[in-house]
C-alpha atoms as a PDB file:
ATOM      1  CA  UNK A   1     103.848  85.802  77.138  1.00  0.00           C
ATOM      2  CA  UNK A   2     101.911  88.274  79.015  1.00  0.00           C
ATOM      3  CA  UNK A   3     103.925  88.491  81.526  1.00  0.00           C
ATOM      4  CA  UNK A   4     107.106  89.438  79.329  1.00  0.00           C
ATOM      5  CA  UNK A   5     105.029  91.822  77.563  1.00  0.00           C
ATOM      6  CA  UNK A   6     104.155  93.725  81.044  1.00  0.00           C
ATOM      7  CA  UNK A   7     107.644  93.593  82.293  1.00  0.00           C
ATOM      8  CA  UNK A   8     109.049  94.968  79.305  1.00  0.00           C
ATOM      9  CA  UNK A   9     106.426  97.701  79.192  1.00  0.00           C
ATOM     10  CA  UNK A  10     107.655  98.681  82.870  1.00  0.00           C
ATOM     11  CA  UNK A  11     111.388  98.617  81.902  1.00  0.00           C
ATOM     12  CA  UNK A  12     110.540 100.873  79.444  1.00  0.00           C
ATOM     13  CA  UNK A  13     108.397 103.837  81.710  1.00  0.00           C
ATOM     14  CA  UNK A  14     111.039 103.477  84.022  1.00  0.00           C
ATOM     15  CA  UNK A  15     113.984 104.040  81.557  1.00  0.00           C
ATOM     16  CA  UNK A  16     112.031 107.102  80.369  1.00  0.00           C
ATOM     17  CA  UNK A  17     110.896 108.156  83.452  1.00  0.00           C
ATOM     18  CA  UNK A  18     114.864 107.936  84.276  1.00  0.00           C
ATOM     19  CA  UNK A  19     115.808 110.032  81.041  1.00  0.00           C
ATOM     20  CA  UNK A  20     113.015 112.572  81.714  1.00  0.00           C
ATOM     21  CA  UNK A  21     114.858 113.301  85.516  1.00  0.00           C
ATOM     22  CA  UNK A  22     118.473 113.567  83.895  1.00  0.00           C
ATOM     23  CA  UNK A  23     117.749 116.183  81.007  1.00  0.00           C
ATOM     24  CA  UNK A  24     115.355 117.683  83.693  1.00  0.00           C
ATOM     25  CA  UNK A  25     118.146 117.959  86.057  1.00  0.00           C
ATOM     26  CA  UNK A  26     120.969 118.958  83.653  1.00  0.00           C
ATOM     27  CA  UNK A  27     118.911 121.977  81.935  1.00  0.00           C
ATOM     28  CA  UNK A  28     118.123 123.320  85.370  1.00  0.00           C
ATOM     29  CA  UNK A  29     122.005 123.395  86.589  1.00  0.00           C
ATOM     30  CA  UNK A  30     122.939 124.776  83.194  1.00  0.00           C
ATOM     31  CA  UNK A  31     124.056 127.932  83.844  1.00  0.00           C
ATOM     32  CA  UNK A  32     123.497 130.984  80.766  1.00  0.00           C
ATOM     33  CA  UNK A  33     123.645 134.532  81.165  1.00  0.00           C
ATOM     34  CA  UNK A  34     122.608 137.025  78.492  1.00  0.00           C
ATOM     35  CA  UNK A  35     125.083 140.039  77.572  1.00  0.00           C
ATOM     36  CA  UNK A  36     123.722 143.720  77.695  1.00  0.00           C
ATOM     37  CA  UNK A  37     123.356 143.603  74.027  1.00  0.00           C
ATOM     38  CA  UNK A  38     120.827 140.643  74.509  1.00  0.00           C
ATOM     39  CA  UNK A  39     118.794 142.232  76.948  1.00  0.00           C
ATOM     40  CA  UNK A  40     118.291 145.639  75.426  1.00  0.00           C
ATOM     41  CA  UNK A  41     117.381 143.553  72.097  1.00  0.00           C
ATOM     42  CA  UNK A  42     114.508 142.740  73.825  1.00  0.00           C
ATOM     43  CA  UNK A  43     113.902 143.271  77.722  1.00  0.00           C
ATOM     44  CA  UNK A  44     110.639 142.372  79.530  1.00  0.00           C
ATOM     45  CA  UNK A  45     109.945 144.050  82.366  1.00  0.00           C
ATOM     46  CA  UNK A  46     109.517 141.677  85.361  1.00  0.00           C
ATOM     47  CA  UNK A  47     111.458 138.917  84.051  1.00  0.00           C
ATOM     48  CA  UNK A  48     114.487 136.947  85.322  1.00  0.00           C
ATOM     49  CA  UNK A  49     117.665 137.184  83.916  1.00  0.00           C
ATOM     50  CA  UNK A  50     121.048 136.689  85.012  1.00  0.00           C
ATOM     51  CA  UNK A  51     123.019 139.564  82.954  1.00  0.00           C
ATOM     52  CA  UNK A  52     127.114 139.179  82.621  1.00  0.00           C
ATOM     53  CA  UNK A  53     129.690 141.767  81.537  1.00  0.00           C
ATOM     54  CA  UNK A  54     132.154 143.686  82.732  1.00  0.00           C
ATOM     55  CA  UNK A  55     131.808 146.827  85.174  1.00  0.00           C
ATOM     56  CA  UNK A  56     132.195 149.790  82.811  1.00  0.00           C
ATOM     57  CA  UNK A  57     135.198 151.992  84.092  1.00  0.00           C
ATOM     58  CA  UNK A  58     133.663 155.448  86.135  1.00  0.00           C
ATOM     59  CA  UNK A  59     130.079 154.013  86.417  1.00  0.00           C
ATOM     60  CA  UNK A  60     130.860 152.288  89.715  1.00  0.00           C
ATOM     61  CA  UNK A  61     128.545 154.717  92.841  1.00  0.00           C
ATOM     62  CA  UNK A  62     128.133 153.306  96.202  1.00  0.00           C
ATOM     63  CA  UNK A  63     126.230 154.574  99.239  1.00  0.00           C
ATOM     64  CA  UNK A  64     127.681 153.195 102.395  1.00  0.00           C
ATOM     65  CA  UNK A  65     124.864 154.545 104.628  1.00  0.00           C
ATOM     66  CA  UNK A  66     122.178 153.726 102.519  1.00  0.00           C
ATOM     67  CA  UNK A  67     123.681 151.037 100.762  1.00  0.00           C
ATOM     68  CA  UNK A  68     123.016 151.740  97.417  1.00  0.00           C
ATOM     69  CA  UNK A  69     124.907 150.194  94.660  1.00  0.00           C
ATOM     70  CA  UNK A  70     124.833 151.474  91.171  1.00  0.00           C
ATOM     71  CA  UNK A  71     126.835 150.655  88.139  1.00  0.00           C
ATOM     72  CA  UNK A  72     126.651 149.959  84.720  1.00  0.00           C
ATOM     73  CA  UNK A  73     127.880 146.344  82.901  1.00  0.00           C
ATOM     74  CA  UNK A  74     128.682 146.453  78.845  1.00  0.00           C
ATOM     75  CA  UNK A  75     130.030 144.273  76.594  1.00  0.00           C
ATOM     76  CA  UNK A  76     131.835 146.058  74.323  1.00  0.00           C
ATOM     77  CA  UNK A  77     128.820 147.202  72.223  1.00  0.00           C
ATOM     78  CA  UNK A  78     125.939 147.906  75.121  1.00  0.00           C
ATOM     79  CA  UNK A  79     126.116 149.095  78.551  1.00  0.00           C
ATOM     80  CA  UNK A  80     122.995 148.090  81.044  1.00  0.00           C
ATOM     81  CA  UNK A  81     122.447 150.386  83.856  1.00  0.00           C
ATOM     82  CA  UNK A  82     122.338 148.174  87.205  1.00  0.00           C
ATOM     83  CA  UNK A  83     121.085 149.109  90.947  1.00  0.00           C
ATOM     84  CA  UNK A  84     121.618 146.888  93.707  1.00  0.00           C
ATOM     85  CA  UNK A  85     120.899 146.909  97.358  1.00  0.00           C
ATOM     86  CA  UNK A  86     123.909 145.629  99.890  1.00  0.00           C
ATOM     87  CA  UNK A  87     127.189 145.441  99.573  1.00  0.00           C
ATOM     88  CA  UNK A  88     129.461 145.075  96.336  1.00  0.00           C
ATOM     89  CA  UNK A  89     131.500 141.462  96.505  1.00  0.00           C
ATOM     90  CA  UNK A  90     134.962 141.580  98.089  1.00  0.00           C
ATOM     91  CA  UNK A  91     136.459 140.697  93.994  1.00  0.00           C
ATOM     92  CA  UNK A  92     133.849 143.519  92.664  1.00  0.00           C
ATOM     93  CA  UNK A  93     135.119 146.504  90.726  1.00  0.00           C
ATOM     94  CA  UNK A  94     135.536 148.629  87.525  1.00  0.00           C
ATOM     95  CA  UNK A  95     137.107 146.683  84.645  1.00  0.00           C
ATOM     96  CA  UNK A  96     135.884 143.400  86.065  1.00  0.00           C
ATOM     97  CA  UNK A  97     133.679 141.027  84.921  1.00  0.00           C
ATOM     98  CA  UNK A  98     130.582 140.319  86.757  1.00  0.00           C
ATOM     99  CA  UNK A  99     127.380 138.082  86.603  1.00  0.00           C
ATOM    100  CA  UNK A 100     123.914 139.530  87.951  1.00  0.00           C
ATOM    101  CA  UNK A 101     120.950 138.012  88.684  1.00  0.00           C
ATOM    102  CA  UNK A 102     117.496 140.320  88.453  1.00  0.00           C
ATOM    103  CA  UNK A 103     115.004 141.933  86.572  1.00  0.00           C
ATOM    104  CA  UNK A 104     114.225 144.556  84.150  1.00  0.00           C
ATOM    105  CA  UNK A 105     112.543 147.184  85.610  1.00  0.00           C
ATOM    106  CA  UNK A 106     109.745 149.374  83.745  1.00  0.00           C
ATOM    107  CA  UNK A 107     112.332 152.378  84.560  1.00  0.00           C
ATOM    108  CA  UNK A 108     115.070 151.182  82.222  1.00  0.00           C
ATOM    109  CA  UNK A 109     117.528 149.831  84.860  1.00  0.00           C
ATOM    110  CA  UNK A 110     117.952 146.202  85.984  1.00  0.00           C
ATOM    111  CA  UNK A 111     117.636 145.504  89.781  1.00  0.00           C
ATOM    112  CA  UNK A 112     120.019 142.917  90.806  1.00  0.00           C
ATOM    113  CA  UNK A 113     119.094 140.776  93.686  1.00  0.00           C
ATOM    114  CA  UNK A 114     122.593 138.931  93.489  1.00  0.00           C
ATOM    115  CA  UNK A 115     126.206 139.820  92.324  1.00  0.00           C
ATOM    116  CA  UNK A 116     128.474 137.534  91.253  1.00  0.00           C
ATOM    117  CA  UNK A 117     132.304 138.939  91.320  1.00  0.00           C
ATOM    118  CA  UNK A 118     134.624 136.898  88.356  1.00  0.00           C
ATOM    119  CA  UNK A 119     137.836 136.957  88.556  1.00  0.00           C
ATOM    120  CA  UNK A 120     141.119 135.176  86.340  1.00  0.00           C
ATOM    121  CA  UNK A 121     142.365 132.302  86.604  1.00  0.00           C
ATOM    122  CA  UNK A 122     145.756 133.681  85.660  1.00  0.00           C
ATOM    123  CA  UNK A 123     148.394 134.657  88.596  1.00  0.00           C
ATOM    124  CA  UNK A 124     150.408 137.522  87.726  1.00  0.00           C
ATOM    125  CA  UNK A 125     153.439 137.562  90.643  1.00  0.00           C
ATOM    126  CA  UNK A 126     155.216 141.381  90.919  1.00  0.00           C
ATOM    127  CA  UNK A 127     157.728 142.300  88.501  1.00  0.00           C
ATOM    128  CA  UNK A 128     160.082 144.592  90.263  1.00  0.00           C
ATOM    129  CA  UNK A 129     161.277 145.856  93.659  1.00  0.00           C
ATOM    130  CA  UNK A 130     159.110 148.928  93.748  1.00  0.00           C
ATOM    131  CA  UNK A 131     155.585 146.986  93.250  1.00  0.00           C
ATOM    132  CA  UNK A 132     153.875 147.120  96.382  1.00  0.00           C
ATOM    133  CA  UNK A 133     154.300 143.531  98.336  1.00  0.00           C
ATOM    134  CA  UNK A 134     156.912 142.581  96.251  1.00  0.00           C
ATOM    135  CA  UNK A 135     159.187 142.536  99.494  1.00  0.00           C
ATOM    136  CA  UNK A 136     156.450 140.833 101.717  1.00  0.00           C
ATOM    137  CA  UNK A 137     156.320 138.465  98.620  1.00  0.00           C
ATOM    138  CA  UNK A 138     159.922 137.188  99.083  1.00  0.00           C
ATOM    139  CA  UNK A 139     159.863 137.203 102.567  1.00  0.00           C
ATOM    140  CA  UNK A 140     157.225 134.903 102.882  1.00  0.00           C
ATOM    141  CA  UNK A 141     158.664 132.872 100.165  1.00  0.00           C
ATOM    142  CA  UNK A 142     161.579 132.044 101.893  1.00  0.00           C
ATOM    143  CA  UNK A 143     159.866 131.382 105.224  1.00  0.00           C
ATOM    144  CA  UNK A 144     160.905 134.098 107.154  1.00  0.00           C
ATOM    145  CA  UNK A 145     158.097 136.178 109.698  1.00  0.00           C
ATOM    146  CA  UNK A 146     156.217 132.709 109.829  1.00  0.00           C
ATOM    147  CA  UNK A 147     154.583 132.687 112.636  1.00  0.00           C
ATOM    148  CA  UNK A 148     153.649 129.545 115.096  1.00  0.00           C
ATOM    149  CA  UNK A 149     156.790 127.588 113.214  1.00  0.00           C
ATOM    150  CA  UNK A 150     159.400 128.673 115.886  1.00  0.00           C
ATOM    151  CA  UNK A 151     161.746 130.567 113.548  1.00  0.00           C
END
């Protein structure tokens, strides 16, 4: 009987030790952002957050020489003044969303350390001859210019 006892009393650390690891593991690979409207409810300076909006249209500035990106990301109801050091993302731009990761910053502005460009799922093909690469688009489309296929 003792023996049942203790091997039932293992099966059941190691089934909780198991259960701990998976809700461990899936609240850490969760991912949540918190809108501008979020933030400036309550921002503490120093923190981590990763902030997501959209790039407000004629906020967008960007030093090539030094670098320096600036732009602000609202949600309809808040904008968020962001700086960031580097490059913008190749998918970055006004009118789209984007997710930031940073911190608050004691002067008001949240320092991004890491952009992340979204985009749509949605394909939207050209609708009409004088669309720029609408040509190019039915070219290609009916294999012709291919290179490397011996056409």
């Amino acid at each position: 009987m003792p023996g049942k006892v203790k091997f039932i009393a293992g099966g059941a650390v190691i089934a909780l030790a198991l259960a701990y690891m998976i809700y461990a593991g899936v609240t850490q690979s969760a991912v949540y952002f918190v809108t501008p409207t979020e933030l400036r409810a309550a921002p503490v300076a120093g923190k981590a957050y990763r902030l997501g909006g959209v790039v407000v249209q004629g906020s967008l500035r960007w030093e090539p020489r030094s670098l320096d990106l600036a732009f602000a990301l609202g949600d309809g109801k808040t904008t968020v003044p962001v700086r960031h050091k580097g490059t913008p993302p190749d998918l970055f731009g006004e009118g789209r969303g984007a997710v930031v990761e940073g911190s608050w910053t004691p002067e008001g502005h949240f320092k991004a350390t890491l952009i992340l460009a979204k985009h749509s799922e949605e394909y939207k093909a050209p609708h009409g001859e004088s669309e720029a690469g609408y040509k190019e688009l039915l070219r290609t489309l009916r294999g012709e210019g291919l290179r490397g296929e011996g056409r």
